[in-house]
Protein backbone atom coordinates (compact mmCIF):
# COMPACT_ATOMS: atom_id res chain seq x y z
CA UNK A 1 23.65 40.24 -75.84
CA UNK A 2 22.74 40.48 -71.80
CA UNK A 3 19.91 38.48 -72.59
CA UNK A 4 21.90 35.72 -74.66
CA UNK A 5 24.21 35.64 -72.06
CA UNK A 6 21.09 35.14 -68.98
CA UNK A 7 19.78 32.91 -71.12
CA UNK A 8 22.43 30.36 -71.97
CA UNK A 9 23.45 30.61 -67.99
CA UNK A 10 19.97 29.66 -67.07
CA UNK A 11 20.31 26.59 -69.38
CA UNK A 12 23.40 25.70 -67.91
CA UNK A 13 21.81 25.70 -64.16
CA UNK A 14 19.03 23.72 -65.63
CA UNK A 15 21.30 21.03 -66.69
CA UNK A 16 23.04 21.20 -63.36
CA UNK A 17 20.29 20.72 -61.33
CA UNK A 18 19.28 17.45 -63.56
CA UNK A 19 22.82 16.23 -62.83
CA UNK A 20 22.07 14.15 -59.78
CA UNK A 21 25.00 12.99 -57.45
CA UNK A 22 24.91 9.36 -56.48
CA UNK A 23 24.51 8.70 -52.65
CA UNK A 24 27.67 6.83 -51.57
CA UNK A 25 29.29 6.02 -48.29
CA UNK A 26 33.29 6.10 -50.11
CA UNK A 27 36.70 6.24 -48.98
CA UNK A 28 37.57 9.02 -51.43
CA UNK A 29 40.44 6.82 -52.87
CA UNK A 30 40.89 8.06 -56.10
CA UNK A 31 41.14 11.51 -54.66
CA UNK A 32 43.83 10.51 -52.24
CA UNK A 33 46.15 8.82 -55.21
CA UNK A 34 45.42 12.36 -57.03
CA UNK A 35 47.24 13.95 -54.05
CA UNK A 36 50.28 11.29 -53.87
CA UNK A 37 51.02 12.48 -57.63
CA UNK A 38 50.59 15.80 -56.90
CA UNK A 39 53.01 14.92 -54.11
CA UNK A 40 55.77 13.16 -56.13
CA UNK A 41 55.24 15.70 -58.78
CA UNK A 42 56.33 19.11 -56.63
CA UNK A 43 59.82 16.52 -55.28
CA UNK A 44 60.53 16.04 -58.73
CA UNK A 45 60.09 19.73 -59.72
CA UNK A 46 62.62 20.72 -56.82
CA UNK A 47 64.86 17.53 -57.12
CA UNK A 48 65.54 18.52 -61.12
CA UNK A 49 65.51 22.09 -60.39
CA UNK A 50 68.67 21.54 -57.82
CA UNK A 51 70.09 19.69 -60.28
CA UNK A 52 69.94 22.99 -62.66
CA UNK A 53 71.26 25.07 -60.01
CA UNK A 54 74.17 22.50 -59.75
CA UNK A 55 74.82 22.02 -63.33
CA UNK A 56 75.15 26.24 -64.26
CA UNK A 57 71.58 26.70 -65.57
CA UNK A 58 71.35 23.55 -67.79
CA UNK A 59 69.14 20.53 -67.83
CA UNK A 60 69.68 18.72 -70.83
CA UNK A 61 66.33 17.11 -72.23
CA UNK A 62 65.39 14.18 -70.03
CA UNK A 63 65.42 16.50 -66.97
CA UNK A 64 63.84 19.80 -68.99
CA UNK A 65 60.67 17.07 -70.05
CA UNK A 66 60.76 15.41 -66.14
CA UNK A 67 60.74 18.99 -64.67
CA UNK A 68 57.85 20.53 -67.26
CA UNK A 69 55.83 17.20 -67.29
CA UNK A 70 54.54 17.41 -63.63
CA UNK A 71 54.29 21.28 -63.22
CA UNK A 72 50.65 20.54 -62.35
CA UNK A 73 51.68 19.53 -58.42
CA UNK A 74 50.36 22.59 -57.06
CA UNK A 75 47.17 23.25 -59.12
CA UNK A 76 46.57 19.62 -57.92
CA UNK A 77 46.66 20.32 -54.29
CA UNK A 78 44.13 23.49 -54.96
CA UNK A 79 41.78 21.55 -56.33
CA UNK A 80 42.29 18.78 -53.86
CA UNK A 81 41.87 21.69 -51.00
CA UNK A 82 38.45 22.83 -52.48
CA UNK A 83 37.19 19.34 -52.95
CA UNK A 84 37.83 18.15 -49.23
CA UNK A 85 36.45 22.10 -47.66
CA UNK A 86 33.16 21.94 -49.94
CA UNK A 87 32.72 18.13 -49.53
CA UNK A 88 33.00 18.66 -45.70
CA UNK A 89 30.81 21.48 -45.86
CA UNK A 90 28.02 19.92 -47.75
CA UNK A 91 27.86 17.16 -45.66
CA UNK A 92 27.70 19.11 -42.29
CA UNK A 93 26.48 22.54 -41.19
CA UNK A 94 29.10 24.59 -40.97
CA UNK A 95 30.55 25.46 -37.65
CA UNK A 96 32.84 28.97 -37.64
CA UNK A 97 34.77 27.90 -34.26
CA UNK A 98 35.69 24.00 -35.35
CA UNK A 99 36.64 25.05 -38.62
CA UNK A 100 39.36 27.89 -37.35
CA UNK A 101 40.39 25.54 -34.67
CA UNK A 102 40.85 22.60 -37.68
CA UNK A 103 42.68 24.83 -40.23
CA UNK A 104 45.21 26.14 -36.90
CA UNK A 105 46.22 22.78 -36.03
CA UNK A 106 46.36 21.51 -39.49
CA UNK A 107 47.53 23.87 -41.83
CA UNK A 108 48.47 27.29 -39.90
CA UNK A 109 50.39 26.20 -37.17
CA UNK A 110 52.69 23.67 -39.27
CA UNK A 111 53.23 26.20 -41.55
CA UNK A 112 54.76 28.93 -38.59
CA UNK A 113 56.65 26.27 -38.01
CA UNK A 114 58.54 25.46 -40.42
CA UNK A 115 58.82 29.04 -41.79
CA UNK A 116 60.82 29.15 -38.76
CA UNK A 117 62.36 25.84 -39.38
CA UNK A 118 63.65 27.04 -42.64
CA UNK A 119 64.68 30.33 -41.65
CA UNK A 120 66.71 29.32 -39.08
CA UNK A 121 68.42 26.80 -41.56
CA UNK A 122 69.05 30.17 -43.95
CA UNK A 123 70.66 31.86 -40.23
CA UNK A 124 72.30 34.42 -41.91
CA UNK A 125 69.27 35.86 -43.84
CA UNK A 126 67.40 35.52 -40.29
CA UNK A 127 69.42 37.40 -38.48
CA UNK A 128 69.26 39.68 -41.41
CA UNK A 129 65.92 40.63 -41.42
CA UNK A 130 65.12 40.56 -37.84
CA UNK A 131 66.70 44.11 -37.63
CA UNK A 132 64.16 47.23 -36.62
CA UNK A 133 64.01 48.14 -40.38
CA UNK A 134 63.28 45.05 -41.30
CA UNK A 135 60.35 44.31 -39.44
CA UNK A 136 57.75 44.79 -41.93
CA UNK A 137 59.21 42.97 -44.55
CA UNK A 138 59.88 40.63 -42.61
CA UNK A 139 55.87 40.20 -41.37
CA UNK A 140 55.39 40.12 -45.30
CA UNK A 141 57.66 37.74 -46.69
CA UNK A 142 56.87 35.54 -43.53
CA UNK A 143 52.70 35.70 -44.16
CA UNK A 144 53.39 34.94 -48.05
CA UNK A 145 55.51 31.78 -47.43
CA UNK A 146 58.59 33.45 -48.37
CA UNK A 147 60.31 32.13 -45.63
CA UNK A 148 61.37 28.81 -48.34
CA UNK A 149 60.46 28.32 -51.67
CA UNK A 150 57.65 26.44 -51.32
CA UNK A 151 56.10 27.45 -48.34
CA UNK A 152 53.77 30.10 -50.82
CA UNK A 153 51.28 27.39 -51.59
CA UNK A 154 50.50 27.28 -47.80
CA UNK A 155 49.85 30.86 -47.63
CA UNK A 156 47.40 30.46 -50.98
CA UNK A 157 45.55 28.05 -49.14
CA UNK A 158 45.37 29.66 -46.09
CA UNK A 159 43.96 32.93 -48.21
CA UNK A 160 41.30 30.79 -49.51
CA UNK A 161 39.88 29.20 -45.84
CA UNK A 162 39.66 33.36 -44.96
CA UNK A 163 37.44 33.11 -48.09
CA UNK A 164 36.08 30.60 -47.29
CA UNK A 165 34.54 32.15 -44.07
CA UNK A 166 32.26 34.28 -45.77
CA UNK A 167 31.14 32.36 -48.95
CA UNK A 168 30.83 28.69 -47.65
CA UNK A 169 26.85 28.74 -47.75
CA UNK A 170 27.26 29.23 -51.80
CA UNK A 171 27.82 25.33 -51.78
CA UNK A 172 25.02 23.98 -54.40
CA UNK A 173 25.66 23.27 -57.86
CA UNK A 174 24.43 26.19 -59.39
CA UNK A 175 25.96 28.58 -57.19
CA UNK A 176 29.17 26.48 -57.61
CA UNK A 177 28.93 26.50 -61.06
CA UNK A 178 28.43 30.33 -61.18
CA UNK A 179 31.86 30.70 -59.09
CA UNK A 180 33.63 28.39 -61.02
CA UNK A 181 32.64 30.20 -64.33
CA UNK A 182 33.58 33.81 -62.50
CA UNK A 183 36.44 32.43 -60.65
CA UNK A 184 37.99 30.94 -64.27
CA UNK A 185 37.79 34.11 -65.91
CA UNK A 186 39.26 36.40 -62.14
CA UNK A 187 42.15 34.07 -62.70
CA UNK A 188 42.48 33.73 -67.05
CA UNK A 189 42.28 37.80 -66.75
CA UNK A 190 45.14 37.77 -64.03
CA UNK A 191 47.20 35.89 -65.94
CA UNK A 192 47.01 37.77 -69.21
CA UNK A 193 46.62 41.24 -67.99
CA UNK A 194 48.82 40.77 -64.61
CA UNK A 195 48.52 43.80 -62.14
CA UNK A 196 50.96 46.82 -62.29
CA UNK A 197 53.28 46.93 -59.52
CA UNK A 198 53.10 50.29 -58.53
CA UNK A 199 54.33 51.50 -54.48
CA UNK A 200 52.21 50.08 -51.63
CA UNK A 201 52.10 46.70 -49.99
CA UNK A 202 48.88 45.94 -51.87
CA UNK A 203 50.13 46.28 -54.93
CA UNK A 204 52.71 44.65 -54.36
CA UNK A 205 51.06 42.14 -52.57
CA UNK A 206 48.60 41.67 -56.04
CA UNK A 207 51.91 41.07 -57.73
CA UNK A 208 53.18 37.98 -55.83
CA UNK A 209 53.03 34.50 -56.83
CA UNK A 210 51.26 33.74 -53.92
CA UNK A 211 47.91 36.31 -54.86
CA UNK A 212 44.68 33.74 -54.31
CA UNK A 213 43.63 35.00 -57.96
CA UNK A 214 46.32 32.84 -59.03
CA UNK A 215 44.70 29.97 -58.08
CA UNK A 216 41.07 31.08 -56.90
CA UNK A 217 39.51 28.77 -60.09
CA UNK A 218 41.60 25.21 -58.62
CA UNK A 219 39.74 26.07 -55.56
CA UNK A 220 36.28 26.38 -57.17
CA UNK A 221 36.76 23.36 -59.28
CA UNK A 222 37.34 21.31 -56.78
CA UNK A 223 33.86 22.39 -54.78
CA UNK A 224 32.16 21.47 -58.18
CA UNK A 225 33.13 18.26 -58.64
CA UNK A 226 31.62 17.30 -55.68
CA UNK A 227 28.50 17.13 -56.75
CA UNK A 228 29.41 15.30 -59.75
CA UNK A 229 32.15 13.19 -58.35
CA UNK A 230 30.51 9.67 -58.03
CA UNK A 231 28.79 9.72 -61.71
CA UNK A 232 32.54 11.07 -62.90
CA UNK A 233 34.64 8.06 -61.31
CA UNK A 234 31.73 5.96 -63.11
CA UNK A 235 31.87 6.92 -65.87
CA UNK A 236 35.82 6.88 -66.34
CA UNK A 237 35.87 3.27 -64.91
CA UNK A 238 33.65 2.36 -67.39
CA UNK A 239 36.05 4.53 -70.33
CA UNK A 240 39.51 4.02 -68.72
CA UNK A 241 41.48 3.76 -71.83
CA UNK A 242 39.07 6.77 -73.72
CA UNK A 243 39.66 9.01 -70.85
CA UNK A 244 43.39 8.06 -70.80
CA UNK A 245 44.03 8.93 -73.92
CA UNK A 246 42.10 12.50 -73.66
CA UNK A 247 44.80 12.60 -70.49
CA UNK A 248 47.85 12.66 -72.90
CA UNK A 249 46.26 15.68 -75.01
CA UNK A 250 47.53 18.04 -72.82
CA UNK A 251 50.62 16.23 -72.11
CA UNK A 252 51.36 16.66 -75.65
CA UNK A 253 50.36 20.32 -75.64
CA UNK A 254 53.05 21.14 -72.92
CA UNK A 255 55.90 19.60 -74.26
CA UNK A 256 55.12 21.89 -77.45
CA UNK A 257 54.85 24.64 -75.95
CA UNK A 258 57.78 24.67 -73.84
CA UNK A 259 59.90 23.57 -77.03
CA UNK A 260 58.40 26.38 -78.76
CA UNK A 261 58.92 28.95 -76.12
CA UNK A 262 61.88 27.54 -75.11
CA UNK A 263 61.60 28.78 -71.51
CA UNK A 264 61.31 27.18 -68.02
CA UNK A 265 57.26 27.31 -67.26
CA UNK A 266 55.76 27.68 -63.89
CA UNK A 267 52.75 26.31 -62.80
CA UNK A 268 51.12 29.94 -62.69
CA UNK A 269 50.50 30.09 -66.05
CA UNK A 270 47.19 30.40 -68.14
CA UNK A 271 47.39 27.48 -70.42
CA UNK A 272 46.81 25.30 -66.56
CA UNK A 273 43.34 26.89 -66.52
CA UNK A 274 42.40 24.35 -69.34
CA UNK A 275 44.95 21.18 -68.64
CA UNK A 276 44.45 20.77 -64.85
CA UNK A 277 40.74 19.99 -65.28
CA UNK A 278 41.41 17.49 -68.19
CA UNK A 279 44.52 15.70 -66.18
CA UNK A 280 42.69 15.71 -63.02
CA UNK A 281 40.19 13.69 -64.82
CA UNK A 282 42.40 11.85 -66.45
CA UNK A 283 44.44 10.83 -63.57
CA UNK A 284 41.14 8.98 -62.24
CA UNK A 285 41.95 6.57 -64.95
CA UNK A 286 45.27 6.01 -64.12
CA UNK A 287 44.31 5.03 -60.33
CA UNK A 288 42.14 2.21 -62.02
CA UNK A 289 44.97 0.80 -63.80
CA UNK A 290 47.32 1.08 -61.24
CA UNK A 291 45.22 -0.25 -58.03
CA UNK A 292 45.13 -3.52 -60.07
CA UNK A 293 49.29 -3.69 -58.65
CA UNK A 294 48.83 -3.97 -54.86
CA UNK A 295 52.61 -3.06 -53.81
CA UNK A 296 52.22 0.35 -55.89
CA UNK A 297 48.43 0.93 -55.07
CA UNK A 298 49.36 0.67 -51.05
CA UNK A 299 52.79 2.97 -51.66
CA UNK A 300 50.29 5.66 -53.49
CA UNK A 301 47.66 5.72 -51.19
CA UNK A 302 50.70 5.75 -48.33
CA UNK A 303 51.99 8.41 -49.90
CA UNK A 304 48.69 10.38 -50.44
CA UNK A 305 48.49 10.39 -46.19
CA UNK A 306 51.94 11.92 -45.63
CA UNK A 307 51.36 14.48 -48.76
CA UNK A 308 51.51 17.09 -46.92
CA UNK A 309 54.62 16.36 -44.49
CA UNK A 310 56.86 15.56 -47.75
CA UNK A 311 55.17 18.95 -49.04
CA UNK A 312 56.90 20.43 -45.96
CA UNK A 313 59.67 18.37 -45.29
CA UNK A 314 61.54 17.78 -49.03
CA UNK A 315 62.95 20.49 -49.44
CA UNK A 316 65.16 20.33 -46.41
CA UNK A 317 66.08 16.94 -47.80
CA UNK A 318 66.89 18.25 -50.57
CA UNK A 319 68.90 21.07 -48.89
CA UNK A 320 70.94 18.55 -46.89
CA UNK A 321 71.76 16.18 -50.24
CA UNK A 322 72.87 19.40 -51.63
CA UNK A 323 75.19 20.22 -49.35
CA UNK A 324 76.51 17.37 -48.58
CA UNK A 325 76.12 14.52 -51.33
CA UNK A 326 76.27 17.45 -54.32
CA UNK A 327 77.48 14.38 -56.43
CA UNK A 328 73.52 13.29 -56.58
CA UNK A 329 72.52 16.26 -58.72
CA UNK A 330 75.69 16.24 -61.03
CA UNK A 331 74.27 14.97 -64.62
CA UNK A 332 71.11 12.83 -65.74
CA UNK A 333 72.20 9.56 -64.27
CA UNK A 334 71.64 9.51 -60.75
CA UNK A 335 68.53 11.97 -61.00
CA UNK A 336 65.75 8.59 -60.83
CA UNK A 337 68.07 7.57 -57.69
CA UNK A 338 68.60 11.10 -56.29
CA UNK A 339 64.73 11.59 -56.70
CA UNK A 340 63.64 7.89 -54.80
CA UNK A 341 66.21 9.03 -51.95
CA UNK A 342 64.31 12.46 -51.63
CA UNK A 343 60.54 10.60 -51.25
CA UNK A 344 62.02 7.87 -49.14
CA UNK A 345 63.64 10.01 -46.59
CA UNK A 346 60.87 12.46 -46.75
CA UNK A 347 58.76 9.91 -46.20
CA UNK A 348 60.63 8.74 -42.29
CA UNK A 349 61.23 11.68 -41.29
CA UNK A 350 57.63 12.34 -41.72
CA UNK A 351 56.71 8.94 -39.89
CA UNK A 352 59.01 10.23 -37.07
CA UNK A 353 58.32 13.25 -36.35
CA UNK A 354 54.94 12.45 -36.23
CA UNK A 355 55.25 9.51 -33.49
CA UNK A 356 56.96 12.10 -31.47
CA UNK A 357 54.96 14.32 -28.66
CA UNK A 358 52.62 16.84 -30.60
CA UNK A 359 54.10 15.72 -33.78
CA UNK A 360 50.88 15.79 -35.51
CA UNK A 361 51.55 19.62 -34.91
CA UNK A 362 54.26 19.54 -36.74
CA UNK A 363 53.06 17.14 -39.55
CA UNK A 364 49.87 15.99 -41.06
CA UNK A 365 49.32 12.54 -41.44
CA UNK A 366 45.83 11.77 -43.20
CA UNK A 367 43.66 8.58 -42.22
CA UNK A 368 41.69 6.31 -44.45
CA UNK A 369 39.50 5.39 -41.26
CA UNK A 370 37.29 8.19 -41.92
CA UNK A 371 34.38 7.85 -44.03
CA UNK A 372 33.49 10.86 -46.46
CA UNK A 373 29.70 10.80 -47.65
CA UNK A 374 28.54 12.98 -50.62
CA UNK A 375 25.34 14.68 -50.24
CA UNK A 376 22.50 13.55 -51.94
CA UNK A 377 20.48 17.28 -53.03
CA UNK A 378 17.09 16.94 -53.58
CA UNK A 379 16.11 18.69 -56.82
């Protein structure tokens, strides 16, 4: 069986290494559209998910399917994450003391603050846990995004770039094809056989949402498909309906299984492991449709810059429509309009904050002025 097992693997690298990329200087456009619906996906989570929270516990159909439909937001944004590190990395030697100072300014330091953004907005639970006894759990809930809902994805990522530290020279195909493989069956057996929560922060550290094992594969995937990235968009220009089609598979999958189960799913969930890589594929074919509009193609890509300011910022839109325009999130009707509000305000306050002095501290605003080039490997 070992030597089965050696044997089909060393097939598998031999295909790899045949696979050649294509050398292309490429704004990674379809990549960036990828992220604006991963984006718009997460606000419409947490826009339909108030409107449970407002409504006792009940979403009636429309808003159960529009709340399950894009539960692949965050799986997005892991892929995305390992695409961009591995692509970077390929392309340039990697340089221990740039790449810290890059991931402070653009991911850790925005994150510190708006954990502190958001737990001064929650003052009384502040104030709460900055007691002596507290201390620790405060340190822990801070460091695992607990500080908001939706700050845990940040931590994820930020578990993956100490990762990344050690493992970034396992960047060729093979190698990446070996993690991927490992990393999909870390996470499938996490899933299924999740670990025991027994006393001690590691334990229950292992427990939490936030554990990289949930999302380890996303992150691998992503590093593989750069090497196969250029051939990929090729061939799904050239298939765009074919590839569409194998998009709505899944699609269909979800909406039985949540009727089935007849339970709220999370995006943490083993059944992702197989429809993420189809949809992210997929979703190439929908940026070839919809780049033929120019109005919605320049919105997108807009909106694929600022992806991860509304990341940070919605939910205190959100908050604020909550408390103050409730109205918006009673019943199905004004959901759409409640939802457009959410993105559109997210959107400015984004574009303000980061005019102001050290904005871009505060909020990440990507550029389309820089090039990307995918290595060519010589096999």
């Amino acid at each position: 069986m070992k030597y089965k097992v050696c044997f089909i693997l060393k097939k598998a690298g031999d295909v790899l290494g045949k696979f050649k990329s294509i050398p292309l200087n490429t704004y990674f456009y379809e990549i960036n559209f990828i992220r604006s619906v991963a984006a718009l996906s997460v606000v419409m989570v947490h826009v339909t998910a108030t409107n449970y929270s407002v409504n006792d516990g009940h979403l009636n159909w429309l808003l159960l399917f529009l709340n399950q439909i894009v539960r692949y937001g965050t799986p997005f944004f892991a892929v995305i994450s390992g695409f961009l590190l591995y692509n970077q990395t390929i392309n340039r030697k990697f340089a221990l003391k740039r790449f810290i100072l890059s991931r402070f300014t653009k991911v850790l330091l925005p994150f510190i603050i708006w954990s502190f953004i958001y737990l001064i907005i929650k003052s009384d639970y502040i104030l709460d846990i900055f007691t002596i006894e507290n201390t620790k759990l405060f340190v822990y809930n801070f460091v695992l995004g607990k500080s908001h809902y939706h700050l845990y994805f940040i931590a994820v990522v930020l578990q993956f770039y100490l990762l990344f530290i050690f493992i970034h020279r396992f960047n060729n195909k093979k190698i990446l094809f070996l993690l991927t493989l490992l990393s999909f069956f870390l996470t499938y057996f996490n899933f299924m056989l999740p670990y025991p929560v027994e006393s001690g922060i590691l334990s229950k550290f292992m427990s939490e949402r936030s554990f990289i094992l949930n999302w380890l594969f996303y992150f691998f995937f992503g590093g593989l498909l750069v090497h196969f990235w250029q051939p990929i968009v090729e061939y799904v220009q050239k298939n765009v309906k074919y590839i569409l089609l194998v998009g709505l598979v899944p699609l269909i999958f979800l909406v039985y299984e949540y009727k089935t189960r007849e339970v709220v799913l999370n995006s943490t969930r083993v059944t992702n492991l197989f429809y993420v890589p189809v949809l992210f594929i997929a979703l190439i074919s929908v940026y070839f449709m919809v780049r033929k509009y120019k109005v919605v193609h320049t919105f997108l890509l807009t909106v694929g810059n600022m992806s991860m300011g509304i990341y940070l910022i919605h939910p205190l839109v959100i908050y604020y429509l909550k408390e103050h325009l409730t109205w918006l999130f009673e019943g199905t009707s004004l959901t759409l309009i409640t939802y457009a509000f959410t993105v559109l305000i997210s959107m400015l306050v984004v574009k303000i904050i980061h005019m102001l002095p050290f904005g871009q501290y505060v909020v990440i605003i990507a550029s389309r002025n820089k090039k990307r080039k995918l290595k060519v490997e010589k096999i």
